[in-house]
Protein backbone atom coordinates (compact mmCIF):
# COMPACT_ATOMS: atom_id res chain seq x y z
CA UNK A 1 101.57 80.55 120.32
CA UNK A 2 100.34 82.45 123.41
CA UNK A 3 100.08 85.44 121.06
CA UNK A 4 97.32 83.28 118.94
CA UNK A 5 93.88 83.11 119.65
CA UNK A 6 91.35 81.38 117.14
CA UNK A 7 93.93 81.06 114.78
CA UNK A 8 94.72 84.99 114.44
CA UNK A 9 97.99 86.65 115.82
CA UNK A 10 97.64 89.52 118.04
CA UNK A 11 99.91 91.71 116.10
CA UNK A 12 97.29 90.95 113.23
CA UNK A 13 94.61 91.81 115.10
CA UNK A 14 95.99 95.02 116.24
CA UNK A 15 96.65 95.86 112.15
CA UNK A 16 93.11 95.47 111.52
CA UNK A 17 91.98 97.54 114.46
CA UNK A 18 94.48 100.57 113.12
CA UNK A 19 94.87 102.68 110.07
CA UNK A 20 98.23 102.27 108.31
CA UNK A 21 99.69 105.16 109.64
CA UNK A 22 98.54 104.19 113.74
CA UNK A 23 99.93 100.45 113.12
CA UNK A 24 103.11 101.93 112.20
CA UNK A 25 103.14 104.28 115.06
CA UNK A 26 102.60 101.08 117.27
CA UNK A 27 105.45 99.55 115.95
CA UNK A 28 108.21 102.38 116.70
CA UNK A 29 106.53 103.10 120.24
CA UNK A 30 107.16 99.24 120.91
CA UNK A 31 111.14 99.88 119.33
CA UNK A 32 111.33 102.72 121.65
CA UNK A 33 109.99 101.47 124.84
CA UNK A 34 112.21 97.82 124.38
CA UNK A 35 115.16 100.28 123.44
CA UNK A 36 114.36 102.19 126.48
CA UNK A 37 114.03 99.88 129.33
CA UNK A 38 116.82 97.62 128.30
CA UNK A 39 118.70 95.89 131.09
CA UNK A 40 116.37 98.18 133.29
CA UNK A 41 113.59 95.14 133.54
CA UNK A 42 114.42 91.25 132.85
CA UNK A 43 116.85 90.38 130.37
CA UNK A 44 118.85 93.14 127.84
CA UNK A 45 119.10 90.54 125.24
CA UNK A 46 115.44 89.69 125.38
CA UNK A 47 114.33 93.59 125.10
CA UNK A 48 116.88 93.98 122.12
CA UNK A 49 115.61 91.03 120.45
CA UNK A 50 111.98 92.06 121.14
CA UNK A 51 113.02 95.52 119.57
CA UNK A 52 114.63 93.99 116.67
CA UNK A 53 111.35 91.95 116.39
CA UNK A 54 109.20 95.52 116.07
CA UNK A 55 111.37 97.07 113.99
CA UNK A 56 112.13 94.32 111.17
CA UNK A 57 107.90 94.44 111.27
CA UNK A 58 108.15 98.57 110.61
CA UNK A 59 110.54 97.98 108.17
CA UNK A 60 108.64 95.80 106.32
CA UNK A 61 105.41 97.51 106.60
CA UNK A 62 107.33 100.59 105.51
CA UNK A 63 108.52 98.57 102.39
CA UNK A 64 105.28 97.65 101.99
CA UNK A 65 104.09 101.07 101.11
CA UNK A 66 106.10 101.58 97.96
C-alpha cells in the first residue's frame, strides 16, 4: 500500500512515464542492483525476493510483447 497513491501503483506510474523498451530496462537494472547488493544491505532473502519480484514483472512484460 505505501507504493499507492490516489489509487495508482508506482510501478504503474513509472510504465506510463517510459516507452516499452525504458520500462523494461527499469526492470532488469532493479534485478541487477537487488542481485547485486544481496546480504551486502538488510536482509538477503528480502533483496532476492525483491529481485524475483522485478524479474517475474520483466518476464511478463516480455511475454507481453508476443
Amino acid at each position: 500500500d505505501h507504493y499507492k497513491h490516489g489509487g495508482i501503483q508506482c510501478i504503474d506510474a513509472i510504465k506510463a512515464s517510459m516507452s516499452a523498451e525504458e520500462f523494461r530496462g527499469y526492470l532488469r537494472g532493479n534485478v541487477i542492483k537487488y542481485n547485486y547488493r544481496m546480504g551486502r544491505k538488510g536482509s538477503a532473502v528480502e533483496d532476492s525476493r525483491k529481485a524475483a519480484w522485478y524479474q517475474d514483472r520483466l518476464t511478463k512484460e516480455l511475454e507481453s510483447v508476443k
